[in-house]
Protein backbone atom coordinates (compact mmCIF):
# COMPACT_ATOMS: atom_id res chain seq x y z
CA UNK A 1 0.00 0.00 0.00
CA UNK A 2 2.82 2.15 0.91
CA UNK A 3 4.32 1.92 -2.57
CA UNK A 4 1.10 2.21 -4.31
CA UNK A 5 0.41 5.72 -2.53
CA UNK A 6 4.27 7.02 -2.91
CA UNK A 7 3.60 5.95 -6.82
CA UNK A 8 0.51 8.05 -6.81
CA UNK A 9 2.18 10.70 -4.97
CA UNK A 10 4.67 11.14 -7.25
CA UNK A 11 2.40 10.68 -10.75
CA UNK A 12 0.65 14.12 -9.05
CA UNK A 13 3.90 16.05 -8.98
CA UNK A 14 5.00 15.09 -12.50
CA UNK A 15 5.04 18.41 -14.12
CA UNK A 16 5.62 17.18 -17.74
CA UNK A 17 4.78 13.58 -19.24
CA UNK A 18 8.04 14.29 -21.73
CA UNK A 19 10.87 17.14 -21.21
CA UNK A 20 13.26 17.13 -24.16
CA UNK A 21 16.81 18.28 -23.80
CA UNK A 22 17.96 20.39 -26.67
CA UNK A 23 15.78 22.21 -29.52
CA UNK A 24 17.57 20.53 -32.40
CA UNK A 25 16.06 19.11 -35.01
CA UNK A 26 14.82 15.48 -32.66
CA UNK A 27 13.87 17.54 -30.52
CA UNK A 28 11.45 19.44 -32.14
CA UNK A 29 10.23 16.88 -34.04
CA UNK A 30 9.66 15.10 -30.77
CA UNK A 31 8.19 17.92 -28.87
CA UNK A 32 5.75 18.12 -31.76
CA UNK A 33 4.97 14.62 -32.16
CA UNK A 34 4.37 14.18 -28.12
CA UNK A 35 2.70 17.41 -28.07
CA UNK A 36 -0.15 16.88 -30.71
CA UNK A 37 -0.53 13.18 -28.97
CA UNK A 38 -1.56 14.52 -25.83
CA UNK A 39 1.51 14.43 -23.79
CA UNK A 40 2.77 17.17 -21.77
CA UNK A 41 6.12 18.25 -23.13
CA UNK A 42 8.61 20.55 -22.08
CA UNK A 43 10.95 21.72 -23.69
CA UNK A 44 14.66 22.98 -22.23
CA UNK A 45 17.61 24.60 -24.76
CA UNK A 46 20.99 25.77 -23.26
CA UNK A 47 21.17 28.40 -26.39
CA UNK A 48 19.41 31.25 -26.88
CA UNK A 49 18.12 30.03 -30.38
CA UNK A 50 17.06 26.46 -31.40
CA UNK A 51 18.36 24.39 -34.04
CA UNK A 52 21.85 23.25 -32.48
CA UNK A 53 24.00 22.43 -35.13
CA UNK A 54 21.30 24.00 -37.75
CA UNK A 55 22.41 27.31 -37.64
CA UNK A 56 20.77 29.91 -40.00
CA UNK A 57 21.99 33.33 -39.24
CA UNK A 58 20.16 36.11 -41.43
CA UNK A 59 19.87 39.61 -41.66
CA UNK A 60 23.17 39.94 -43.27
CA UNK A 61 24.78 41.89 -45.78
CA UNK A 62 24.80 45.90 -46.27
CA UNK A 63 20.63 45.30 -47.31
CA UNK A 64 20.13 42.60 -44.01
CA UNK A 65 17.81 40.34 -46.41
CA UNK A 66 20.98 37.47 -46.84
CA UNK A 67 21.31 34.22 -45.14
CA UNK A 68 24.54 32.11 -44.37
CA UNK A 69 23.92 28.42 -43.13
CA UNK A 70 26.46 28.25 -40.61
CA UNK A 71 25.62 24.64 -39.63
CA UNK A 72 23.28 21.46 -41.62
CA UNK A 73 21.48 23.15 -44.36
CA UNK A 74 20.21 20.38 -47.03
CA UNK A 75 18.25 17.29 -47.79
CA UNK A 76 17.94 14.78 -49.93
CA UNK A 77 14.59 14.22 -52.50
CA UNK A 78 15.42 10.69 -53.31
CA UNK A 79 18.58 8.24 -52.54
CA UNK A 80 21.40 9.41 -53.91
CA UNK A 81 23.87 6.50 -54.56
CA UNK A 82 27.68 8.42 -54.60
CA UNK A 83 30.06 5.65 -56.30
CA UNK A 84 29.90 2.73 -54.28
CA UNK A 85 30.09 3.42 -50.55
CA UNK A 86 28.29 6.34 -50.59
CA UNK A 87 24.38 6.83 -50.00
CA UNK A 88 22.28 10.28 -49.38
CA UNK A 89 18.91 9.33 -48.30
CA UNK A 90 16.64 11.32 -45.78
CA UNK A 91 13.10 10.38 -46.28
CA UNK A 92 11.77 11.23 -42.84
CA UNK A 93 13.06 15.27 -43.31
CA UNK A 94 11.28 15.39 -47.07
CA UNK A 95 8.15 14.41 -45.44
CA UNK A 96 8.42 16.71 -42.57
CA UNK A 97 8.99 19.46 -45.25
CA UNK A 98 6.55 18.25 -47.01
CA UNK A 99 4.02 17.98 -44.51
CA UNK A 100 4.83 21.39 -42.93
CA UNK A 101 4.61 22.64 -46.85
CA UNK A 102 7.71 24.40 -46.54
CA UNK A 103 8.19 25.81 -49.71
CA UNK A 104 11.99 23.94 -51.53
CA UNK A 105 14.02 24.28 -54.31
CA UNK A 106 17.37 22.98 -55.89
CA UNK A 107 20.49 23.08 -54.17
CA UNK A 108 22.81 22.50 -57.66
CA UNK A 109 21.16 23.13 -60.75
CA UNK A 110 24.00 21.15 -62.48
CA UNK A 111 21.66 18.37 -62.97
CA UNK A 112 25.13 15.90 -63.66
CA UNK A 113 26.33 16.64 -59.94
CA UNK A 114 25.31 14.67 -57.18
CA UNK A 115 23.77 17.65 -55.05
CA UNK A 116 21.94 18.24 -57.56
CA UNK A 117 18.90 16.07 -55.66
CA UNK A 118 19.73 17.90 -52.66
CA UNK A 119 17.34 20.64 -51.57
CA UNK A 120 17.43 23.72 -49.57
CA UNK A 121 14.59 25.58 -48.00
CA UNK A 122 13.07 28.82 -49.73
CA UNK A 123 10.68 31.93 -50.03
CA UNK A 124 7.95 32.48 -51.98
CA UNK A 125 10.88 34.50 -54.61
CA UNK A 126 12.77 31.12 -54.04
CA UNK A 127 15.60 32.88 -51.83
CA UNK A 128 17.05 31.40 -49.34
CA UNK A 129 15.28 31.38 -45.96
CA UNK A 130 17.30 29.29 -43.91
CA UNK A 131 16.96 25.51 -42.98
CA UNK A 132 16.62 26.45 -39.12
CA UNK A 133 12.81 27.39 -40.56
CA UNK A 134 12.33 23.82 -40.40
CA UNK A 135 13.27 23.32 -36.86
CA UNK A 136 11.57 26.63 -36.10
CA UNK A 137 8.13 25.14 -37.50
CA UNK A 138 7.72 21.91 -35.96
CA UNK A 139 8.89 24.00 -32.38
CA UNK A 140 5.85 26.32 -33.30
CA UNK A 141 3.96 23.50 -34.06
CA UNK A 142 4.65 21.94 -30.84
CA UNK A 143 3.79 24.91 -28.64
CA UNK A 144 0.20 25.04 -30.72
CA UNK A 145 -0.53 21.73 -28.74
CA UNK A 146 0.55 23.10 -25.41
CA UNK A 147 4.51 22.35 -25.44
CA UNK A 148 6.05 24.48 -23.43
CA UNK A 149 10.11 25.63 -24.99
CA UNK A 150 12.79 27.63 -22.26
CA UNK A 151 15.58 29.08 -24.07
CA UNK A 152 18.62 30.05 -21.83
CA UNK A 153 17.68 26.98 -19.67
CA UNK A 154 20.46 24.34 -19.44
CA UNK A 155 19.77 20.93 -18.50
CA UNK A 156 23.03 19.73 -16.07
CA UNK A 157 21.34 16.29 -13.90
CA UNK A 158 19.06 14.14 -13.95
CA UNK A 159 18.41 12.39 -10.85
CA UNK A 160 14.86 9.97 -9.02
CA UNK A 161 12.23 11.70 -7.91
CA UNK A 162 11.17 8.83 -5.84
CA UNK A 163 13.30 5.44 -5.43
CA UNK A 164 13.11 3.84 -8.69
CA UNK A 165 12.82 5.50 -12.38
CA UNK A 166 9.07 4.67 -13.33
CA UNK A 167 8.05 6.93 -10.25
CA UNK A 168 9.18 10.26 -11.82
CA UNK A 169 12.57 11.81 -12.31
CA UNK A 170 13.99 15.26 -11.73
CA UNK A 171 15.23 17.34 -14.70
CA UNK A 172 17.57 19.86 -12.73
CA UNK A 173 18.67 23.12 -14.83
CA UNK A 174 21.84 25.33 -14.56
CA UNK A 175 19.91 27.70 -12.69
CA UNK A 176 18.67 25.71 -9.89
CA UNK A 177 15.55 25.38 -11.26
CA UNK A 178 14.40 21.42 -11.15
CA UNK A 179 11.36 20.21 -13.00
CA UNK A 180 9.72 16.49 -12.36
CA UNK A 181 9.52 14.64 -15.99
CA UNK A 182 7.81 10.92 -16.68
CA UNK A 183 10.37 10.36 -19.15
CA UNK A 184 13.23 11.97 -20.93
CA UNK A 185 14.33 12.40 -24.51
CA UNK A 186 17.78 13.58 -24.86
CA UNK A 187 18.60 15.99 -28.16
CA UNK A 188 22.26 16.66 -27.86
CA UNK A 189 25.04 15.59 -28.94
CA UNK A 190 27.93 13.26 -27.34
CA UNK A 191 30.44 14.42 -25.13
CA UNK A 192 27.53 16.68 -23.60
CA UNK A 193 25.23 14.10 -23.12
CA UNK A 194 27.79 11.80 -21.20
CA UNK A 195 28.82 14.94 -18.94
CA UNK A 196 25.29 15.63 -18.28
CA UNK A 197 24.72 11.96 -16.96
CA UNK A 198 28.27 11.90 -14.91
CA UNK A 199 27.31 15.65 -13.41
CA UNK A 200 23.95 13.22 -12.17
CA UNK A 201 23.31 12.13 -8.89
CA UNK A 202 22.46 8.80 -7.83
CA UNK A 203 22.11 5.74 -9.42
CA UNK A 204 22.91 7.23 -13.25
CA UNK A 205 26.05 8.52 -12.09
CA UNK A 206 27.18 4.46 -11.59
CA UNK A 207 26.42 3.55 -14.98
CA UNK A 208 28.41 3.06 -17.71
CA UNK A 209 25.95 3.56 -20.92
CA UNK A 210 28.35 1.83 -23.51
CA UNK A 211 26.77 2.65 -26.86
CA UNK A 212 27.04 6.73 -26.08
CA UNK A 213 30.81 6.08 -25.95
CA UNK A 214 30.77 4.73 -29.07
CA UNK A 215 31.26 7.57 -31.51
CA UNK A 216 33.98 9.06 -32.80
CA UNK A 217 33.75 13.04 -33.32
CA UNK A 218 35.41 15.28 -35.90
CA UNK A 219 35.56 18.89 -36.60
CA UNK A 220 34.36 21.27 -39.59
CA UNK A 221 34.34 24.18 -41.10
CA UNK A 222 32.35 26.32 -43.03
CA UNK A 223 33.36 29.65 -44.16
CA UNK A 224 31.66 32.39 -46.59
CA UNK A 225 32.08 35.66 -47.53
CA UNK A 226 30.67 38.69 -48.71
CA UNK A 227 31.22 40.43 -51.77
CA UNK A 228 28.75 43.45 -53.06
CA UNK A 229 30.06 42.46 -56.23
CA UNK A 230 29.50 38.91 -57.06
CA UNK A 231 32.47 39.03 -59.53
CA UNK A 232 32.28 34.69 -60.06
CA UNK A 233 28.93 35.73 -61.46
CA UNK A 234 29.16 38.76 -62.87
CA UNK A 235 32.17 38.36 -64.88
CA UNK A 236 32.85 35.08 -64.74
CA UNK A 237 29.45 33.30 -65.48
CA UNK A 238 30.11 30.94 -62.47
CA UNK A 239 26.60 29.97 -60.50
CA UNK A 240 27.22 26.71 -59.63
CA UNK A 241 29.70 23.83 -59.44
CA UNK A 242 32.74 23.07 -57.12
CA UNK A 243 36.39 24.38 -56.98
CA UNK A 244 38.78 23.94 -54.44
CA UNK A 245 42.44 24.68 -54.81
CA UNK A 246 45.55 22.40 -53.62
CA UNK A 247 48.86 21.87 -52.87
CA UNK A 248 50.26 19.44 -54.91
CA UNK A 249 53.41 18.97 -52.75
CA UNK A 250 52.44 18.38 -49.60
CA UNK A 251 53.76 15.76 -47.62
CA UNK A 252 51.58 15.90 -44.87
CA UNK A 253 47.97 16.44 -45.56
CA UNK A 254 47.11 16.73 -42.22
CA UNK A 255 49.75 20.01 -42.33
CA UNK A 256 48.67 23.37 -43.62
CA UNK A 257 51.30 25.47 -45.59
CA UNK A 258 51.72 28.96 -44.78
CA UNK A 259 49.70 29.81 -47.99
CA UNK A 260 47.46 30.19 -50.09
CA UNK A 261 44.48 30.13 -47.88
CA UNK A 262 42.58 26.67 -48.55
CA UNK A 263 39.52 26.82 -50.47
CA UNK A 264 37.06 24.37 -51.25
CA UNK A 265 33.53 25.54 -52.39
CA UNK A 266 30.58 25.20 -54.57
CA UNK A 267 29.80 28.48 -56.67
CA UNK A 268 26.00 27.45 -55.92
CA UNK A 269 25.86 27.37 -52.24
CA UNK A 270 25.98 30.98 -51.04
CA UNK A 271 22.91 33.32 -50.54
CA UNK A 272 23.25 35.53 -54.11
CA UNK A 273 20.84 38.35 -55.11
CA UNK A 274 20.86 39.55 -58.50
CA UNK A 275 18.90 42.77 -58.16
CA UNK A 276 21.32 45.49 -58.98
CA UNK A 277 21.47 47.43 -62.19
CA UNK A 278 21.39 45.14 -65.34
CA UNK A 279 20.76 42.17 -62.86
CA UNK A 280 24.10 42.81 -61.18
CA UNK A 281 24.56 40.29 -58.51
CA UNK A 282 25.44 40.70 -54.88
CA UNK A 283 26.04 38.20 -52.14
CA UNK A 284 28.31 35.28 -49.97
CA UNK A 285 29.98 32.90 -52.11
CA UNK A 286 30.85 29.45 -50.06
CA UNK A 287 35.16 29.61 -49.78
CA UNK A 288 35.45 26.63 -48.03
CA UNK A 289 33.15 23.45 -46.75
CA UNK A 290 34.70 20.37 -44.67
CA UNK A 291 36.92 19.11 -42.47
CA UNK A 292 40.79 18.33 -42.00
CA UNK A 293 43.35 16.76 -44.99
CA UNK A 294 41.44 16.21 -47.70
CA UNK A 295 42.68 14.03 -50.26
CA UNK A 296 42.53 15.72 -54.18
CA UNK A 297 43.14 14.75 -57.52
CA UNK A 298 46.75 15.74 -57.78
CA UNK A 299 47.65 16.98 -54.11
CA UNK A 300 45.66 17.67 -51.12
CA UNK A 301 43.59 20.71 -48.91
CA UNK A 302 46.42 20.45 -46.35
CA UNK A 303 45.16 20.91 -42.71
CA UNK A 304 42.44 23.57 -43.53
CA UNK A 305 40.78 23.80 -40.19
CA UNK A 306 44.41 24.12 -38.49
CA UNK A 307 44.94 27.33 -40.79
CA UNK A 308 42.22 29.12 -39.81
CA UNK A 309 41.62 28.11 -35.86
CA UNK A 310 44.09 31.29 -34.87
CA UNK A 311 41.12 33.61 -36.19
CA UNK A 312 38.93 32.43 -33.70
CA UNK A 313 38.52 32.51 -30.26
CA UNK A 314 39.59 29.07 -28.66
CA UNK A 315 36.69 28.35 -26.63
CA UNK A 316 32.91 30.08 -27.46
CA UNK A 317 29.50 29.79 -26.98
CA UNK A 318 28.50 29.76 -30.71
CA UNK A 319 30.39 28.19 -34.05
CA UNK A 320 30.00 31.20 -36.08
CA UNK A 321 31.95 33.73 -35.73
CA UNK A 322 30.99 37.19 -38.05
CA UNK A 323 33.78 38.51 -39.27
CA UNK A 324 34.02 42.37 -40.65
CA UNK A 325 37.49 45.05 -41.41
CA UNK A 326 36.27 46.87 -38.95
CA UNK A 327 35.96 44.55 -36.05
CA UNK A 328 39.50 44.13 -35.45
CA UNK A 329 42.85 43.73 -37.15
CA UNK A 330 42.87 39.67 -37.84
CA UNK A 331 39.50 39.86 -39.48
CA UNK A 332 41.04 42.43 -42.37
CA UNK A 333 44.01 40.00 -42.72
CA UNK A 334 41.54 36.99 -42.98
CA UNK A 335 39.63 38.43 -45.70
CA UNK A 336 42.37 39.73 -47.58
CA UNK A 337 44.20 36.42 -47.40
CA UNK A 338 40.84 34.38 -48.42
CA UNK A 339 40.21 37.12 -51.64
CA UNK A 340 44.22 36.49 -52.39
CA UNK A 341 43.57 32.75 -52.79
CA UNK A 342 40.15 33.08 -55.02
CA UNK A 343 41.88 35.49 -56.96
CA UNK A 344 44.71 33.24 -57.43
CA UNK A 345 42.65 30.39 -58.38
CA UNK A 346 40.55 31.78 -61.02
CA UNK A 347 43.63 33.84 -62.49
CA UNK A 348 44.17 32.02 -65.53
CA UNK A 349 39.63 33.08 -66.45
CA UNK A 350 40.68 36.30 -64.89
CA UNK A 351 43.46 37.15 -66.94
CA UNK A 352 41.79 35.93 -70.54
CA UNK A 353 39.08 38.30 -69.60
CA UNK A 354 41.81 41.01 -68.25
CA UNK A 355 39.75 41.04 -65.11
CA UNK A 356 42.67 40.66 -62.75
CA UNK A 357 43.38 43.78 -61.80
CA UNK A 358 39.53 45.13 -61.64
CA UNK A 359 38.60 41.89 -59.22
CA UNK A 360 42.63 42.20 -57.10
CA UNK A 361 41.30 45.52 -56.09
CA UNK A 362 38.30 44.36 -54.51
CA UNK A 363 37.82 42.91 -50.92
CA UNK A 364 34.92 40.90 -49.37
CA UNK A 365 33.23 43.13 -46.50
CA UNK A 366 32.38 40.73 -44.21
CA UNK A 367 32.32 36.89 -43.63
CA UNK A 368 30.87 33.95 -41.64
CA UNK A 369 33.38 31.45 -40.35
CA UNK A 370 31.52 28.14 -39.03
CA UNK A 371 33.95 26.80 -36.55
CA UNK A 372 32.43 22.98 -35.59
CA UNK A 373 34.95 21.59 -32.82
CA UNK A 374 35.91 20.74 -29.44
CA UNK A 375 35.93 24.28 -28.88
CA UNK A 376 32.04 25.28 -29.27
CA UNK A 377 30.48 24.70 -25.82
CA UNK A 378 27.10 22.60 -25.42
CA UNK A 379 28.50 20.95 -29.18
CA UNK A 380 32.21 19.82 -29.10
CA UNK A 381 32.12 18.32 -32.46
CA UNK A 382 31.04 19.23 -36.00
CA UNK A 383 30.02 15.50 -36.82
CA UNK A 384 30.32 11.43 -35.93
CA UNK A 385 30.75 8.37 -37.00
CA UNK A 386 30.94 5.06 -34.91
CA UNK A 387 34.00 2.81 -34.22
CA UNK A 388 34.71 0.65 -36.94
CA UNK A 389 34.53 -3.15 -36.11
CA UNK A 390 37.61 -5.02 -34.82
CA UNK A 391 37.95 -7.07 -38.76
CA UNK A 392 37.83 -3.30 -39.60
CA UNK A 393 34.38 -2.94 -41.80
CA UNK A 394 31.90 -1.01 -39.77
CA UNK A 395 28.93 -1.99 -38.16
CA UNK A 396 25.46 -1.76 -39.63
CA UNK A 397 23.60 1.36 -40.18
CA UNK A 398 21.37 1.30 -37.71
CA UNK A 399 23.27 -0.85 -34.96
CA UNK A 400 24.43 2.12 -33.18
CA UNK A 401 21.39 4.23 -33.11
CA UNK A 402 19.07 1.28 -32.10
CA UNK A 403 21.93 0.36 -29.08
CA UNK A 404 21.91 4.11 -27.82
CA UNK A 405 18.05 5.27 -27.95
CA UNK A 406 17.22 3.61 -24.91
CA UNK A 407 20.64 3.56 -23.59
CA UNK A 408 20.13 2.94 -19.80
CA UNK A 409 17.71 -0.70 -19.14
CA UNK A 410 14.92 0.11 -16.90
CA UNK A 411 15.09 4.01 -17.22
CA UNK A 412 12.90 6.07 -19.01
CA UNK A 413 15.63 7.98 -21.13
CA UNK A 414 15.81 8.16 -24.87
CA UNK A 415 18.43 9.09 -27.03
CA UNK A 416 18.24 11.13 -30.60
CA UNK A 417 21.18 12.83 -31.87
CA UNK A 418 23.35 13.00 -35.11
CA UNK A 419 25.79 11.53 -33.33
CA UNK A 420 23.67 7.93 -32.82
CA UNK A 421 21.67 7.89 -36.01
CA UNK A 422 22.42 6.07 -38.97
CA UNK A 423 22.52 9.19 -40.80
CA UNK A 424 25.81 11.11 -40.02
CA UNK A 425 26.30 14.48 -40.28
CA UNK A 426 22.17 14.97 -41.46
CA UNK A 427 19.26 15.59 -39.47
CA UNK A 428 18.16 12.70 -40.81
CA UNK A 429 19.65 10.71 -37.96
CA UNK A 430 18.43 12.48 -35.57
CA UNK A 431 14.96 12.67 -37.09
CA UNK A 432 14.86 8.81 -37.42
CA UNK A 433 15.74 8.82 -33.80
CA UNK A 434 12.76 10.38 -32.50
CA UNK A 435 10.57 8.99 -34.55
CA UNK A 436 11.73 5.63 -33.28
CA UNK A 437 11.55 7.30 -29.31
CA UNK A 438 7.70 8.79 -29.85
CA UNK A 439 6.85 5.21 -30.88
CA UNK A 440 8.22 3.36 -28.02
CA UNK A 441 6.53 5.86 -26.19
CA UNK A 442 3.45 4.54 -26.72
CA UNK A 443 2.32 7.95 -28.79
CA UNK A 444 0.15 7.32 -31.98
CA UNK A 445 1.47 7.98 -35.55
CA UNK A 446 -0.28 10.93 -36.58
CA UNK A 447 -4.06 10.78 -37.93
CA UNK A 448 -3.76 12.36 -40.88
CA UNK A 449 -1.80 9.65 -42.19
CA UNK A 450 1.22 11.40 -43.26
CA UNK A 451 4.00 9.13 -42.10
CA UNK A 452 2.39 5.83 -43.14
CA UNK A 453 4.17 5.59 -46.58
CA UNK A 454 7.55 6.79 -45.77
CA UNK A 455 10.05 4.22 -46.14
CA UNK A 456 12.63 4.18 -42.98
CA UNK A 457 14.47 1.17 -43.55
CA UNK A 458 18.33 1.57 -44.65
CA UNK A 459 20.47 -1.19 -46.45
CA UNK A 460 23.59 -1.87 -45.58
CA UNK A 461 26.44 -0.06 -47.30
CA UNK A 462 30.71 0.08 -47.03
CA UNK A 463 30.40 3.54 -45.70
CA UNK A 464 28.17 4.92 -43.29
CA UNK A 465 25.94 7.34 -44.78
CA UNK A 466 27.17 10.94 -44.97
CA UNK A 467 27.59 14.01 -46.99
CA UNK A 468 30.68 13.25 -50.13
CA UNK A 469 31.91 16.70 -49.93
CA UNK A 470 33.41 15.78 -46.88
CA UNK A 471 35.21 12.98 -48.16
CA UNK A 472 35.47 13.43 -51.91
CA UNK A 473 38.54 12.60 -53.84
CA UNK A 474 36.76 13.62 -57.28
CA UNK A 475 35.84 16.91 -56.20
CA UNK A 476 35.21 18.69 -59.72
CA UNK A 477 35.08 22.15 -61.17
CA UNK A 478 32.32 23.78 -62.62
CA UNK A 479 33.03 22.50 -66.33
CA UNK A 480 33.46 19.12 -65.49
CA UNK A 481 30.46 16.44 -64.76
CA UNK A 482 30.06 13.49 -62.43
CA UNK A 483 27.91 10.61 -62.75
CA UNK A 484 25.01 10.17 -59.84
C-alpha cells in the first residue's frame, strides 16, 4: 500500500509527461509529435536560439535580407547513390517538409552533380530562408498543442524523484531550477550528453551507458564571404559547381602550408541576389566546406581547419563567428588572405578576360566562419561516425542508433542525436531517432496519415551514410560532370 500511494504521490507532482533536452532538429520533431498526442512536453535549450548544429543566421549583408547556413542546411529528394560506398537518403526530413509545406528548391542546378537532388529551404521569390525554418516550425507546431520551450535553460542532472525510475525523475537546470519529468528524450550531442549523466546524482552517475561512448567526433568548417560584387557571377558566369584549390606537394595532408588560404567551395551554395542594375549580382559565395586533410586529384587541402583556428577565439558559446574590417585587425588579414587565394585560383579566367586587376582591387566586406569543434560549448564536435569493427568494416547502419536510444535498461531515457543515427552528419539521424523514441513511447502515428508511406528502412552499405563533400577525392570544377 505504501508503494502504491508514494507511486501516486509522485504521478501528481509530475510536471511534464516528456521534457526534451535540446531544440535541435529530434527535438522538435519530438516535442511536436508528443505534443499533438496529448503528452505534456517541455521543452529545455541551453542556447538562446534552437536548431543546435542547424544554424541559420540572417539579416546579413549591407541590405540585411541574406542568409549564411552556418551549420546542416540540405536534404535529400530521393537516394542518392555516390560511387559505391556512398548513399544520401533522408526520407523522414522530405516528409516533414513536405508535410509542414515548406516551400523547396534545388540546391545544384547542375543536374550531372550529385547535389543536384539535394534541396534547400526557400521563399515564396525562391531565396534562401534558412533551414533552421524547419526546426523553427515543428517548435511552433509543438507549442500550438501546449509544449512548453525555455531558451537560456540548461539541463546539467538528472536524478529519481522517488526510489526507482518509473516513479518520476527530476530534470535539474543550470539555474537551480528542477522540474519532475515521466520520461526523458535527450537531443544533444555526445560528449555533452555523457557529462550531463556523470554531473547526475544517484544511481545514473554508476552507470556506464556503452553505446554513447561509441562515436567518434570530428571537426568542420564552413566559411563564406561577402562580396557586393559577385564578380564569379558577374564576370565570370560561375553559378554553380565546385572548386577547391591544392597543394600538390604536400607531404603531410594533415599540415597546412603557410599559404594560399585553402579553399574548397561550390559556386552554388551561397545566398546571391541579382537585383542590382542590369541584374548585377550581390552576395556570400561558399570559400570553403569540410573538415581536416582532404585528399585531391593531384595533391591535397592540407590541414584547412588548423589554418584558420588562430582567427577564432579558442573556446565560445556559438560556431559562427561574423567577421568584418572593422571589427579588429585579424578579421582584415583573414579576408584579404581568403580574396588572395580566389583570386589566385581563377587567375588564368581572370586574366583571358583582363579582369585581374579590376577583381585584385576588390575585398569581401564581411564573412561567416563556421567553426564545428571541441571548442564550441554545449556541441564539441562538427560530426560522428561510430567505431569501426575489430575485422575493420563497420557496423550496420542502424546498430548504433538502435543500441543508444534507450541507452540505460529500466530508465525512461531516450536518445536522438546526429551523433547515434544512422545518418551522419544529417538531421536525418536524428529525425529517425525520434521517430523511433515517440513510438516506443506509446504515442500514436499521426491521424492524418502522413508518415504511413515513408520508407525508414536503410540497407547496408561500405560507408556509413554521410555528406561526399566531406570525403570526396573527385571533387570537380564547374566545367566538369560526375555521374550520380
Amino acid at each position: 500500500v505504501a508503494i502504491a500511494s508514494t507511486a501516486v504521490a509522485s504521478a501528481a507532482n509530475i510536471e511534464c509527461d516528456l521534457a526534451i533536452v535540446g531544440a535541435g532538429a529530434g527535438g522538435a520533431y519530438a516535442a511536436w509529435r508528443a505534443a499533438e498526442g496529448g503528452e505534456k512536453v517541455c521543452v529545455f535549450e541551453r542556447s538562446d536560439r534552437p536548431g543546435g548544429r542547424i544554424h541559420s543566421i540572417r539579416n546579413l549583408g549591407p541590405k540585411q535580407d541574406l542568409v549564411v547556413e552556418a551549420g546542416g542546411y540540405r536534404f535529400a529528394i530521393k537516394t542518392i547513390n555516390f560511387g559505391a560506398d556512398m548513399v544520401i537518403k533522408t526520407p523522414l526530413t522530405k516528409a516533414i517538409v513536405q508535410e509542414l509545406k515548406l516551400k523547396n528548391g534545388i540546391y545544384n542546378p547542375i543536374p550531372t552533380q550529385w547535389d543536384h537532388w539535394m534541396h534547400k529551404l526557400v521563399d515564396e521569390d525562391n531565396q534562401d530562408v534558412g533551414f533552421l525554418t524547419l526546426v523553427e516550425t515543428m517548435l511552433h507546431k509543438a507549442e500550438e498543442y501546449g509544449a512548453k520551450v525555455r531558451f537560456e535553460s540548461e539541463v546539467v542532472a538528472i536524478n529519481l524523484l522517488e526510489e526507482t525510475p518509473d516513479q518520476g525523475l527530476t530534470v535539474r537546470l543550470k539555474s537551480g531550477d528542477e522540474v519532475t519529468a515521466a520520461k526523458v528524450l535527450f537531443n544533444i550531442p555526445q560528449r555533452p550528453l555523457i557529462q550531463l549523466l556523470r554531473n547526475s546524482d544517484g544511481p545514473l552517475r554508476h552507470v556506464y551507458p556503452e553505446p554513447l561512448y561509441n562515436p567518434i567526433s570530428y571537426g568542420l568548417l564552413k566559411l563564406y564571404v561577402h562580396y557586393e560584387d559577385a564578380w564569379w557571377q558577374n564576370y565570370l558566369g560561375y553559378s554553380a559547381g565546385p572548386f577547391f584549390n591544392k597543394d600538390a606537394g604536400a607531404p603531410d595532408p594533415s599540415l597546412p602550408a603557410v599559404g594560399p588560404a585553402p579553399l574548397k567551395g561550390a559556386y552554388h551554395d551561397g545566398d546571391v541576389r541579382c537585383d542590382g542594375p542590369d541584374g548585377k549580382c550581390r552576395g556570400f559565395l561558399q570559400a570553403y566546406y569540410g573538415s581536416d586533410g582532404i585528399e585531391v586529384a593531384g595533391g591535397s587541402i592540407g590541414g584547412a581547419m588548423r589554418y584558420y583556428a588562430p582567427f577564432i577565439d579558442a573556446v565560445r558559446g556559438d560556431s559562427a563567428t561574423h567577421i568584418k574590417p572593422e571589427y579588429a585587425a585579424h578579421h582584415r588579414v583573414l579576408l584579404e588572405e581568403v580574396h588572395k587565394s580566389l583570386v589566385e585560383l581563377h587567375r588564368a579566367e581572370l586574366d583571358a578576360k583582363n579582369l585581374t586587376a579590376k577583381i585584385s582591387a576588390m575585398r569581401p566586406t564581411e564573412a561567416v566562419m563556421s567553426f564545428w569543434s571541441e571548442g564550441v560549448e554545449g556541441m564539441f564536435a562538427g560530426c560522428h561516425m561510430p567505431k569501426r569493427l575489430v575485422n575493420g568494416s563497420f557496423p550496420p547502419l542502424d546498430k548504433l542508433a538502435e543500441d543508444s536510444l534507450e541507452p540505460i535498461k529500466g530508465w525512461p531515457l531516450y536518445v536522438a542525436n546526429e551523433a547515434f543515427g544512422h545518418m551522419r552528419c544529417f538531421a536525418e539521424g536524428s529525425l529517425a531517432m525520434a521517430n523511433e523514441a515517440v513510438k516506443r513511447m506509446g504515442i500514436p502515428d499521426p491521424l492524418s496519415g502522413w508518415l504511413n508511406d515513408v520508407e525508414l528502412e536503410h540497407g547496408e552499405v561500405k560507408m556509413p551514410m554521410t555528406d561526399p563533400f566531406f570525403l570526396e577525392d573527385t571533387i570537380l570544377r564547374a566545367d566538369e560532370e560526375l555521374v550520380v
